[in-house]
C-alpha atoms as a PDB file:
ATOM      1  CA  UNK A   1     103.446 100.713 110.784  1.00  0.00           C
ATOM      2  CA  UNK A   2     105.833 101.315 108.078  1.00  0.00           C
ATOM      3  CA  UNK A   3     108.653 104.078 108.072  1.00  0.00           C
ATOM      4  CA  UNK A   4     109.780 106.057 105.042  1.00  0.00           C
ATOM      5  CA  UNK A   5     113.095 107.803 105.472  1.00  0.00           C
ATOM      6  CA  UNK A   6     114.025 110.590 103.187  1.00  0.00           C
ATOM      7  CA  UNK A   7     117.692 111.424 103.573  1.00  0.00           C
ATOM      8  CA  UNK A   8     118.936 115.138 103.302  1.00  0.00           C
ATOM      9  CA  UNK A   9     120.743 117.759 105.125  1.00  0.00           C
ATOM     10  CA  UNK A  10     119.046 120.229 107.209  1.00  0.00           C
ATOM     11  CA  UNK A  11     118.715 124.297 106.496  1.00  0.00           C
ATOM     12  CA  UNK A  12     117.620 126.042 103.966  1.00  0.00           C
ATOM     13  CA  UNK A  13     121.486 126.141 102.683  1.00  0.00           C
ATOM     14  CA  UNK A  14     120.853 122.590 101.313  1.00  0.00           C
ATOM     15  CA  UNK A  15     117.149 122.363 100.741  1.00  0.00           C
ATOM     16  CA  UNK A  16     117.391 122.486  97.108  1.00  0.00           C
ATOM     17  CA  UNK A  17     120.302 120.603  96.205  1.00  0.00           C
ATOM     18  CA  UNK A  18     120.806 117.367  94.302  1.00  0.00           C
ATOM     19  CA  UNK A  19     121.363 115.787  98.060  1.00  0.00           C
ATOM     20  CA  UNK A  20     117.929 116.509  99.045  1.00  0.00           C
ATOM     21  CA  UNK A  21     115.929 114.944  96.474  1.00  0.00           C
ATOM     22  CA  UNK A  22     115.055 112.322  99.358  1.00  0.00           C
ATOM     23  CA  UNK A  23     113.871 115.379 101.285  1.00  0.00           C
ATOM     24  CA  UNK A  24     111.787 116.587  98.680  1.00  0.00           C
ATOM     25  CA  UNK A  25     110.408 113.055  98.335  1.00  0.00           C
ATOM     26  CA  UNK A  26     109.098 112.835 101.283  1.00  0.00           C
ATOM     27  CA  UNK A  27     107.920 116.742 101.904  1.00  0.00           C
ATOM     28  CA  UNK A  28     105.718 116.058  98.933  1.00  0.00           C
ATOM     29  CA  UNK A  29     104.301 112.843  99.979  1.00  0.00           C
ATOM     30  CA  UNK A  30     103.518 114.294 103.342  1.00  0.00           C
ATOM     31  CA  UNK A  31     101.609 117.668 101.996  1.00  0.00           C
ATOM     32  CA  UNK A  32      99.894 114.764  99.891  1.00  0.00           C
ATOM     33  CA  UNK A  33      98.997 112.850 102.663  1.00  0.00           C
ATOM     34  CA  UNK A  34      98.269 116.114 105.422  1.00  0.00           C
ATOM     35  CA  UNK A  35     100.836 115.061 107.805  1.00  0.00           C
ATOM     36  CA  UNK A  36     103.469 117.911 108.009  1.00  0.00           C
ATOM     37  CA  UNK A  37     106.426 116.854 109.313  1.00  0.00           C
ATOM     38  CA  UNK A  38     106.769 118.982 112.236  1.00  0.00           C
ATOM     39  CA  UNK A  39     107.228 117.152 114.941  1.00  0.00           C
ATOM     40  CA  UNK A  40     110.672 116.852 116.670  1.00  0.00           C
ATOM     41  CA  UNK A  41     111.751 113.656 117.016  1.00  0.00           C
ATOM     42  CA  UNK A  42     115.055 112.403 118.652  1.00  0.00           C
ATOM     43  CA  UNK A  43     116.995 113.134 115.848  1.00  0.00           C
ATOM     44  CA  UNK A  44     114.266 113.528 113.014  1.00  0.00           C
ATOM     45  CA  UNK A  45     111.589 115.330 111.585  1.00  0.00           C
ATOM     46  CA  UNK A  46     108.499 113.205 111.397  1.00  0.00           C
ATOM     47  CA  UNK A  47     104.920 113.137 110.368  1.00  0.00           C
ATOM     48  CA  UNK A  48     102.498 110.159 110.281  1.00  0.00           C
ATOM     49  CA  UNK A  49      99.806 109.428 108.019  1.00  0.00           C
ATOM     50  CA  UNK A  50      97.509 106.766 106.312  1.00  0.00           C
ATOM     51  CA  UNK A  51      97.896 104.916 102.959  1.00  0.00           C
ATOM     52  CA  UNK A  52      95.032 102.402 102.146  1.00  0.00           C
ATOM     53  CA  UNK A  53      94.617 102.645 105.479  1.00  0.00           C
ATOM     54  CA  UNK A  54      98.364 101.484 106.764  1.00  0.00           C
ATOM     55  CA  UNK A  55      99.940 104.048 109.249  1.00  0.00           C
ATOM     56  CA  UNK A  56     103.268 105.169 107.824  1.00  0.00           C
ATOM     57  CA  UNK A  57     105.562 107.206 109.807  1.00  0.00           C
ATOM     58  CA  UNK A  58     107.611 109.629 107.728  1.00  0.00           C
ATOM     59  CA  UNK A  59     110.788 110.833 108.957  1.00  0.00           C
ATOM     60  CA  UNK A  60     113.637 113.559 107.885  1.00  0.00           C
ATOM     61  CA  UNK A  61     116.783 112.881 109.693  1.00  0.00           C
ATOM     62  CA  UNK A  62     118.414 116.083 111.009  1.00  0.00           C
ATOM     63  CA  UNK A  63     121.625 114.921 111.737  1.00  0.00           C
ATOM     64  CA  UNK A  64     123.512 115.772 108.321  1.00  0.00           C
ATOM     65  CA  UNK A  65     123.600 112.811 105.690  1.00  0.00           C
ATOM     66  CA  UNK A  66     126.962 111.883 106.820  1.00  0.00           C
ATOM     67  CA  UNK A  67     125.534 110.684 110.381  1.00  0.00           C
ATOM     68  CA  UNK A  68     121.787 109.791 109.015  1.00  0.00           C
ATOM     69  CA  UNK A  69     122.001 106.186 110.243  1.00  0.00           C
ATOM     70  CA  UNK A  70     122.353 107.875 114.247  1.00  0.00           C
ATOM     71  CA  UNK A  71     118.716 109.550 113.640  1.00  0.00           C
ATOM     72  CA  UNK A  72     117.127 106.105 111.698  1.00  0.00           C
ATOM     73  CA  UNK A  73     118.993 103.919 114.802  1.00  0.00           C
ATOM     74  CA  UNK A  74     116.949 106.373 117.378  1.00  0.00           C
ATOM     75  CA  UNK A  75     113.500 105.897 115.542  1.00  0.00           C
ATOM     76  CA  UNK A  76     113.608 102.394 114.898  1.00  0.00           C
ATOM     77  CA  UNK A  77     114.594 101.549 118.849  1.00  0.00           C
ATOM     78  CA  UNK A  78     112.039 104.036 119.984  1.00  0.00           C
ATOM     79  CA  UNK A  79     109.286 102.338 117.878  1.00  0.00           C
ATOM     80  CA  UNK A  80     110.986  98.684 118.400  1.00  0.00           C
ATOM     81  CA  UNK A  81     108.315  96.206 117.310  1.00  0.00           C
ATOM     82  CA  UNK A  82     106.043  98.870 115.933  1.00  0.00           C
ATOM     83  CA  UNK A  83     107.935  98.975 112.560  1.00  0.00           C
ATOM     84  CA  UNK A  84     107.078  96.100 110.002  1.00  0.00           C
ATOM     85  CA  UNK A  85     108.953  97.623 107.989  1.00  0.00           C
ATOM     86  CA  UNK A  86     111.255 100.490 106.613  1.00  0.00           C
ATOM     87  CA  UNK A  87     112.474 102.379 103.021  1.00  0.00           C
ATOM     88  CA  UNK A  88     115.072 104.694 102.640  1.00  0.00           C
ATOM     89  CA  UNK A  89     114.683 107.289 100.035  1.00  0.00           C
ATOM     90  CA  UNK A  90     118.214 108.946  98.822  1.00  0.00           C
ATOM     91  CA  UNK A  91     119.782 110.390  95.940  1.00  0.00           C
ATOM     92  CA  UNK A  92     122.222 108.617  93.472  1.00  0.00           C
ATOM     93  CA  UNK A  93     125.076 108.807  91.034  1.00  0.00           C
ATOM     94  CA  UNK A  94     125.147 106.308  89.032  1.00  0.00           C
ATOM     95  CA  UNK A  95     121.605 106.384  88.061  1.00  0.00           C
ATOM     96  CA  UNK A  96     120.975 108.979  85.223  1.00  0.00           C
ATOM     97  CA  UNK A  97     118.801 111.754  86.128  1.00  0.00           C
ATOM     98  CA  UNK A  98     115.176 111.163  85.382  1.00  0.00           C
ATOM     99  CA  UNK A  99     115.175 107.328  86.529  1.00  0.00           C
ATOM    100  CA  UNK A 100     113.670 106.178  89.808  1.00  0.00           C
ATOM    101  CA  UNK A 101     114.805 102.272  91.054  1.00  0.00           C
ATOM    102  CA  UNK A 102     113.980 100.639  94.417  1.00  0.00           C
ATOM    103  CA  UNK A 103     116.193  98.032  95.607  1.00  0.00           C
ATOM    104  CA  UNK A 104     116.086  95.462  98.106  1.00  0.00           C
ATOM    105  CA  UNK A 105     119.119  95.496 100.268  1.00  0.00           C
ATOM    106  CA  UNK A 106     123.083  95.511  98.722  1.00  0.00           C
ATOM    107  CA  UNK A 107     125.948  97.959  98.977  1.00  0.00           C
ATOM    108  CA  UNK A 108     126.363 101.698  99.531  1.00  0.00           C
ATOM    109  CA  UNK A 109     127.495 103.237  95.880  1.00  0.00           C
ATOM    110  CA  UNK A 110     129.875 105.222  97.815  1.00  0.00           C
ATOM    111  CA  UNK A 111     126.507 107.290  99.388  1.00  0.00           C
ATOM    112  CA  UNK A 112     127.267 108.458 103.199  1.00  0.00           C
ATOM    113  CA  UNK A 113     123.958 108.164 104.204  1.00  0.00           C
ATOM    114  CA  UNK A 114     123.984 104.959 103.895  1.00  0.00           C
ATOM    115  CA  UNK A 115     127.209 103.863 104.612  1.00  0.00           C
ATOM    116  CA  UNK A 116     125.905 105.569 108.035  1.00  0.00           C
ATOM    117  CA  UNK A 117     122.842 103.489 108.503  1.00  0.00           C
ATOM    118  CA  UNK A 118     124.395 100.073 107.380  1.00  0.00           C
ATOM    119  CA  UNK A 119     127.086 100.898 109.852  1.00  0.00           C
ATOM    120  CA  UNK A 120     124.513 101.761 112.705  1.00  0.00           C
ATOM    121  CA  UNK A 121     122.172  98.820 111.787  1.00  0.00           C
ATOM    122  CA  UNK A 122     125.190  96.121 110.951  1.00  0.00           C
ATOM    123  CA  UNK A 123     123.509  95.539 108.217  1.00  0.00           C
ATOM    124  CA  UNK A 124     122.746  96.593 104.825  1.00  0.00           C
ATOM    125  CA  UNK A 125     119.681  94.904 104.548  1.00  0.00           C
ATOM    126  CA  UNK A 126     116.911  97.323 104.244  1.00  0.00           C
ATOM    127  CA  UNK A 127     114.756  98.500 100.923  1.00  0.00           C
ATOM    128  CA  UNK A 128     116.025 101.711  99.434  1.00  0.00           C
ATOM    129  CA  UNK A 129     114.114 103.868  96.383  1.00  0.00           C
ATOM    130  CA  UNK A 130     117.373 105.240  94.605  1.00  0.00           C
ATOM    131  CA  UNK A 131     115.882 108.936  92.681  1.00  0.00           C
ATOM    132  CA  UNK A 132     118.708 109.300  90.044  1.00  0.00           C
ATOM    133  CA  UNK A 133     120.794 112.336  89.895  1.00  0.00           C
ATOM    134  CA  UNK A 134     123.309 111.543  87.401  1.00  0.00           C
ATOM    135  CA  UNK A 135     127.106 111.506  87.137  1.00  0.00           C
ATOM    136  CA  UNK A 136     128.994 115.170  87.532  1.00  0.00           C
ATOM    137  CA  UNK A 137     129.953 116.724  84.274  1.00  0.00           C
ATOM    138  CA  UNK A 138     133.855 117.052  83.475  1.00  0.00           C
ATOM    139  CA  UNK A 139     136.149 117.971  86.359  1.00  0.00           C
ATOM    140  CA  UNK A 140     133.517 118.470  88.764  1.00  0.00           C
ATOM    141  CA  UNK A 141     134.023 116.707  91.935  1.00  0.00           C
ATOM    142  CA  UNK A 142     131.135 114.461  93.023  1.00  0.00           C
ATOM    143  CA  UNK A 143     131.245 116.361  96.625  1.00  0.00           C
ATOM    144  CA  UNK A 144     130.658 119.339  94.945  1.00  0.00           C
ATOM    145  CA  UNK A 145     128.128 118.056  92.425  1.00  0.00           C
ATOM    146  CA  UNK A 146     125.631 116.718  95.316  1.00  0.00           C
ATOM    147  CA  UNK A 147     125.568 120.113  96.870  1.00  0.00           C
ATOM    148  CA  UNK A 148     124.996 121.665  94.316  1.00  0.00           C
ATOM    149  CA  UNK A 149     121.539 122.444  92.660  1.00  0.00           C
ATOM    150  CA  UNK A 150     119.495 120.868  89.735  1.00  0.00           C
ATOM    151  CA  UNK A 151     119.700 122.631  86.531  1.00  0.00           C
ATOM    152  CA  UNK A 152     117.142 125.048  84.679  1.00  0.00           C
ATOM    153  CA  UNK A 153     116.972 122.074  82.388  1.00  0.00           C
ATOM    154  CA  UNK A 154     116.539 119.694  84.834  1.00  0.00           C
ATOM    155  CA  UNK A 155     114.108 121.184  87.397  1.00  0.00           C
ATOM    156  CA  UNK A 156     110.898 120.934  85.185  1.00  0.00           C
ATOM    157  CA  UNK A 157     111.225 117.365  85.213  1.00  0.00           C
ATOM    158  CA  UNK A 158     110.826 117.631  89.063  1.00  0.00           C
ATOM    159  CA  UNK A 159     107.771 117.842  90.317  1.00  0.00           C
ATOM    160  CA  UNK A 160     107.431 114.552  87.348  1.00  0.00           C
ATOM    161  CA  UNK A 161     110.022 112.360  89.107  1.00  0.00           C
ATOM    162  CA  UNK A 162     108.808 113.191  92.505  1.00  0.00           C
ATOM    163  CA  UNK A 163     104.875 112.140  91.538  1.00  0.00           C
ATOM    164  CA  UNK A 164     106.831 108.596  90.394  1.00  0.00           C
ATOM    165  CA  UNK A 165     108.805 108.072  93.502  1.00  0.00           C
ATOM    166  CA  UNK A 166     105.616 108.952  95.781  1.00  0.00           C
ATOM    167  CA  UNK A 167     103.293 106.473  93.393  1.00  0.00           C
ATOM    168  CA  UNK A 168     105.779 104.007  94.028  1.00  0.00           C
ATOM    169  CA  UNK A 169     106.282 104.369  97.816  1.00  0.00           C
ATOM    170  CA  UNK A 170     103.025 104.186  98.088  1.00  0.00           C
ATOM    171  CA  UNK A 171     103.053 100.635  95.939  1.00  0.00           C
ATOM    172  CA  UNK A 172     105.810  99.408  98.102  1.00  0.00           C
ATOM    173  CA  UNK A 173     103.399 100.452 101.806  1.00  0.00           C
ATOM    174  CA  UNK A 174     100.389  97.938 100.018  1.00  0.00           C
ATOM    175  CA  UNK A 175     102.625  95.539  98.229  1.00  0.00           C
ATOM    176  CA  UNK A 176     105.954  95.877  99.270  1.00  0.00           C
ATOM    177  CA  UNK A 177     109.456  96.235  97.206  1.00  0.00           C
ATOM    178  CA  UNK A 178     109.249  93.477  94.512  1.00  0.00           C
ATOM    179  CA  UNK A 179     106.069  94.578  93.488  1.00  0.00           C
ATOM    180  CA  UNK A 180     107.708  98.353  93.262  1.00  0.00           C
ATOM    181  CA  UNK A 181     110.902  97.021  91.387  1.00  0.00           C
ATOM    182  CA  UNK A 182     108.288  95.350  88.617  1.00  0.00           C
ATOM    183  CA  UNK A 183     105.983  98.604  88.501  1.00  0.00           C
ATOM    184  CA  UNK A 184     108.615 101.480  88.667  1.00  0.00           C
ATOM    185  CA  UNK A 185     112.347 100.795  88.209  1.00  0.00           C
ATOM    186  CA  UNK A 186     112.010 100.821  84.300  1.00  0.00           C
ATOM    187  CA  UNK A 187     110.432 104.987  84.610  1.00  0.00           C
ATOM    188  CA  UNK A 188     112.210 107.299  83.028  1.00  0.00           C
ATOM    189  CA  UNK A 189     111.854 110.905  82.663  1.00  0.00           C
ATOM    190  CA  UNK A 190     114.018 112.628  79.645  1.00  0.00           C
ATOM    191  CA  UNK A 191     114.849 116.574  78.805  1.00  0.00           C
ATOM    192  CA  UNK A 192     115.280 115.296  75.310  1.00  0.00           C
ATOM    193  CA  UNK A 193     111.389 114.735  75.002  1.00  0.00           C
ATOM    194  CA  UNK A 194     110.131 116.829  76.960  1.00  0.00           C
ATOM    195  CA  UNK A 195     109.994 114.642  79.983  1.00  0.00           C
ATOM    196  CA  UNK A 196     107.852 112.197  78.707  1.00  0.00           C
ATOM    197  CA  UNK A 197     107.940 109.038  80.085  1.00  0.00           C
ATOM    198  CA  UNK A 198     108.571 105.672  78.952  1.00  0.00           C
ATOM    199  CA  UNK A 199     109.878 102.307  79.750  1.00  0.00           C
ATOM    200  CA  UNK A 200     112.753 101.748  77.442  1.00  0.00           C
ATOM    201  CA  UNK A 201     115.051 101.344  80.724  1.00  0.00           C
END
């Protein structure tokens, strides 16, 4: 079975916010899929369903993105040898807004969530799909700028990145991260042009 973790913070104070996009992710993959993620548990929202006929397990930490890697920790020793393998999806920085990348293993960036699960799992060895969110304008302070929400500009291009993380989760569950990285990590989605998309990098 393979696990796809989409990292957020819980209510609906948050649900919208730059932080979220990994929640989003994964809500839209799971209406996609009709497995609601409804079901508490340990620390997590989760919901399984079927790609090309793999079980995935989709899950929605509820522990605040500060403490995510406590609610990934409590699935992955619950489900002990039943996970071949695992993705986190989470927001980031210092990818421009509109550009997807997945990533095998490597550092934090500085992101909580997973500085949290490296620090619960020792290691920082797990695939991630990074969903761009850009750097804060001026003076704004990056805490600030991750809570707060995507721009009139920005949110039409939405529902555009989403459908290109989900196409390539759904590569990485069949063929796993390598084949992603080749297929998806030169998207990108610009206001400029309407939100076409191209692979220019």
């Amino acid at each position: 079975m393979k696990l796809m973790i989409g990292l957020g913070n819980p209510g609906r104070r948050y649900e919208k916010t730059r932080h979220n996009i990994g929640f989003m992710v994964l809500d839209a993959l799971a209406e996609e899929l009709g497995c609601p993620l409804a079901k508490k548990q340990n620390a997590s929202c989760t919901g399984q369903g079927f790609i090309s006929g793999q079980k995935i397990l989709l899950a929605k930490p509820q522990t605040f993105m500060n403490n995510s890697g406590e609610a990934v920790m409590e699935l992955l020793h619950y489900y002990r040898d039943g996970i071949d393998d695992f993705i986190v999806i989470h927001d980031d920085l210092d990818l421009e807004f509109g550009k997807i990348r997945f990533k095998a293993g490597g550092g934090t960036g500085g992101h909580n969530g997973l500085k949290s699960i490296s620090h619960f799992l020792n290691s920082p060895d797990y695939d991630r799909l990074k969903v761009g969110i850009g750097r804060p304008p001026g003076l704004v302070k990056a805490e600030s700028y991750v809570l707060s929400e995507f721009l009139p500009t920005e949110e039409p291009l939405l529902p555009k990145i989403i459908t290109a993380a989900i196409d390539g989760l759904k590569l990485w569950s069949r063929e796993g991260v390598r084949q992603a990285m080749n297929d998806s990590n030169g998207l990108r989605f610009c206001i400029e042009d309407g939100g076409t998309e191209n692979t220019s990098g």
